[in-house]
Protein backbone atom coordinates (compact mmCIF):
# COMPACT_ATOMS: atom_id res chain seq x y z
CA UNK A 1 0.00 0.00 0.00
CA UNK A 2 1.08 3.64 -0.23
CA UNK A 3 0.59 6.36 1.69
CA UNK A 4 -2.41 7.06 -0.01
CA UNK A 5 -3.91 3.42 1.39
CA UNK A 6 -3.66 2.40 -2.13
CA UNK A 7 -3.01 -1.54 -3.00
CA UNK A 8 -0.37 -1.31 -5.72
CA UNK A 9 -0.06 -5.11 -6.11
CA UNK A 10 -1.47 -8.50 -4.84
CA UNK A 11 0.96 -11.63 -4.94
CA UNK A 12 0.56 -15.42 -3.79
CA UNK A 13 3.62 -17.65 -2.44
CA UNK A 14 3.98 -20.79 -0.99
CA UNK A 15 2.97 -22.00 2.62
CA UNK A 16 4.24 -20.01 5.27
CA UNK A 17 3.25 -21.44 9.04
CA UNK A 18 6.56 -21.64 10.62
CA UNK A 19 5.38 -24.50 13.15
CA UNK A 20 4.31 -26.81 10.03
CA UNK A 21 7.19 -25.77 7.71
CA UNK A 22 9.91 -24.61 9.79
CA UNK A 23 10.94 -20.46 10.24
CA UNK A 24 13.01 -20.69 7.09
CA UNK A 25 10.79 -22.18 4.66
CA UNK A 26 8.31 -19.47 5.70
CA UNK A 27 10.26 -16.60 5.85
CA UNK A 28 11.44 -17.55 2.43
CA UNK A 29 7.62 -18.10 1.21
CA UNK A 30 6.93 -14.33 2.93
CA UNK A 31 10.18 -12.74 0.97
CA UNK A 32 8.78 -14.56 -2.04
CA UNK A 33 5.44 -12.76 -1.87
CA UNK A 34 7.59 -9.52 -0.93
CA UNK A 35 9.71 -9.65 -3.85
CA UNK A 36 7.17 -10.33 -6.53
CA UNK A 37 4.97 -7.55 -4.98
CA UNK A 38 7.71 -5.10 -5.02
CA UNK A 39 7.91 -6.56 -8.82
CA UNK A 40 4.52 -5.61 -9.80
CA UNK A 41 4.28 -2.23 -7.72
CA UNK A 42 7.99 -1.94 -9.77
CA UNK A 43 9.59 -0.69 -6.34
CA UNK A 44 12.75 -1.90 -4.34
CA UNK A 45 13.04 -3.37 -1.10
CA UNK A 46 14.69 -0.85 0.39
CA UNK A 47 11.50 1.25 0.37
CA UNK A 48 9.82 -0.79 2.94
CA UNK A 49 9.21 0.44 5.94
CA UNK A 50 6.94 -2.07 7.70
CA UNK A 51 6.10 -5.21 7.40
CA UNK A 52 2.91 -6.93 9.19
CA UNK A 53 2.47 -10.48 8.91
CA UNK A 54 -0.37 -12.31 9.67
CA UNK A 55 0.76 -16.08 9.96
CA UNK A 56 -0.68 -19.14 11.17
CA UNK A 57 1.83 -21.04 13.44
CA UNK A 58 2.94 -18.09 15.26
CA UNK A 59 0.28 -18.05 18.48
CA UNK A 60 3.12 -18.92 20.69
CA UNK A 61 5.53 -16.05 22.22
CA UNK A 62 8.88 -17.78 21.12
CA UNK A 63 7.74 -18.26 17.02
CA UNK A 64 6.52 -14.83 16.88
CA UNK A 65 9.58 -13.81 17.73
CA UNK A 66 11.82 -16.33 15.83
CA UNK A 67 10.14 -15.24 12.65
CA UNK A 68 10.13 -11.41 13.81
CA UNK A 69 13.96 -11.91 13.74
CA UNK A 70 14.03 -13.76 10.70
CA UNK A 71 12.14 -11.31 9.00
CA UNK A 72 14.12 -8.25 10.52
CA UNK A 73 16.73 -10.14 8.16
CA UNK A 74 15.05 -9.53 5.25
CA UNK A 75 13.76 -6.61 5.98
CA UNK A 76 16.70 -4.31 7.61
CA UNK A 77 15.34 -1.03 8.91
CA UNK A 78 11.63 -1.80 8.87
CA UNK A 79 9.13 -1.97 11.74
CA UNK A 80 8.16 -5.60 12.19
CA UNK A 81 4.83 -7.27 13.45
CA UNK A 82 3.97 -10.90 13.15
CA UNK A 83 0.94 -11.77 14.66
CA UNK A 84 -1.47 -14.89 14.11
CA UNK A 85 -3.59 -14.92 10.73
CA UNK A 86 -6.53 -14.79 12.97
CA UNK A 87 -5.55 -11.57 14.80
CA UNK A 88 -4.66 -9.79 11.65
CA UNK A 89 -7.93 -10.31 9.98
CA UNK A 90 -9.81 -9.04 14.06
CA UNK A 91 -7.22 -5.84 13.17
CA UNK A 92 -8.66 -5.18 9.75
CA UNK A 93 -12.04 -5.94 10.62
CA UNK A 94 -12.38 -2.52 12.10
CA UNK A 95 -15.07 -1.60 14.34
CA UNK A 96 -18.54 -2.63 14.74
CA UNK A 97 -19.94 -6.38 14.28
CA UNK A 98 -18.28 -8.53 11.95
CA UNK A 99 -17.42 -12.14 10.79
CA UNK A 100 -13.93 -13.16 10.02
CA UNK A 101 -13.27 -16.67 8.90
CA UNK A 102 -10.05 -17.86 8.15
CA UNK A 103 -9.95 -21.04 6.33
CA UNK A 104 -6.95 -23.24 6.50
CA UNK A 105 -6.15 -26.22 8.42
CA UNK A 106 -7.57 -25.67 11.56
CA UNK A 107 -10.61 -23.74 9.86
CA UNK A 108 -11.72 -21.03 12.51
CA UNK A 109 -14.59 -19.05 12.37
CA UNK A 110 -15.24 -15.97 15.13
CA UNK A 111 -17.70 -13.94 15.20
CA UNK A 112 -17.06 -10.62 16.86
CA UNK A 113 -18.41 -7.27 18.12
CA UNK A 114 -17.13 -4.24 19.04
CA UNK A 115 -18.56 -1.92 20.86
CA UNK A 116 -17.06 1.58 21.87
């Protein structure tokens, strides 16, 4: 996105739960998504500033912050936050009622409501 909250390129890679694949198969499915976004949006890596990553596999203190590290790797100089895929898609949701489902291999569906 840019500073305008524009998307300037969707990309796909491979699996990227580090507790099913191991921190260095998914940081490497993560850059690969990166790098072929940066492609399409025809910008360099160097321009990133932050990266948030939503990842299943990473509910537990000590991944979070093995891939945070890892990813701090790839990403010198940028503000890094790995959370679970679930929490990242409660963050977008924004306020107010909503349904997030995120499918994958434990297939979890929460309802939620916020109220202010």
């Amino acid at each position: 996105m840019n500073s305008a909250d524009q998307v300037l390129a969707r990309t796909f890679a491979g699996p990227s739960n580090p507790s099913r694949i191991g921190v260095e198969a998914a940081v490497h499915a993560v850059e690969e998504s990166a790098d072929l976004a940066l492609r399409d949006a025809g910008l360099e890596r160097s321009v990133i500033s932050a990266v948030g990553a939503g990842l299943a596999g990473t509910a537990k203190a000590e991944m979070r912050e093995r891939m945070s590290c890892a990813l701090q790797e790839c990403f010198p100089g940028a503000a890094i936050t790995v959370l679970t895929d679930l929490d990242a898609a409660l963050a977008a949701a924004g306020e107010g009622p909503a349904i997030i489902l995120v499918a994958g291999a434990l297939r979890r569906a929460i309802k939620g409501a916020r109220t202010t």
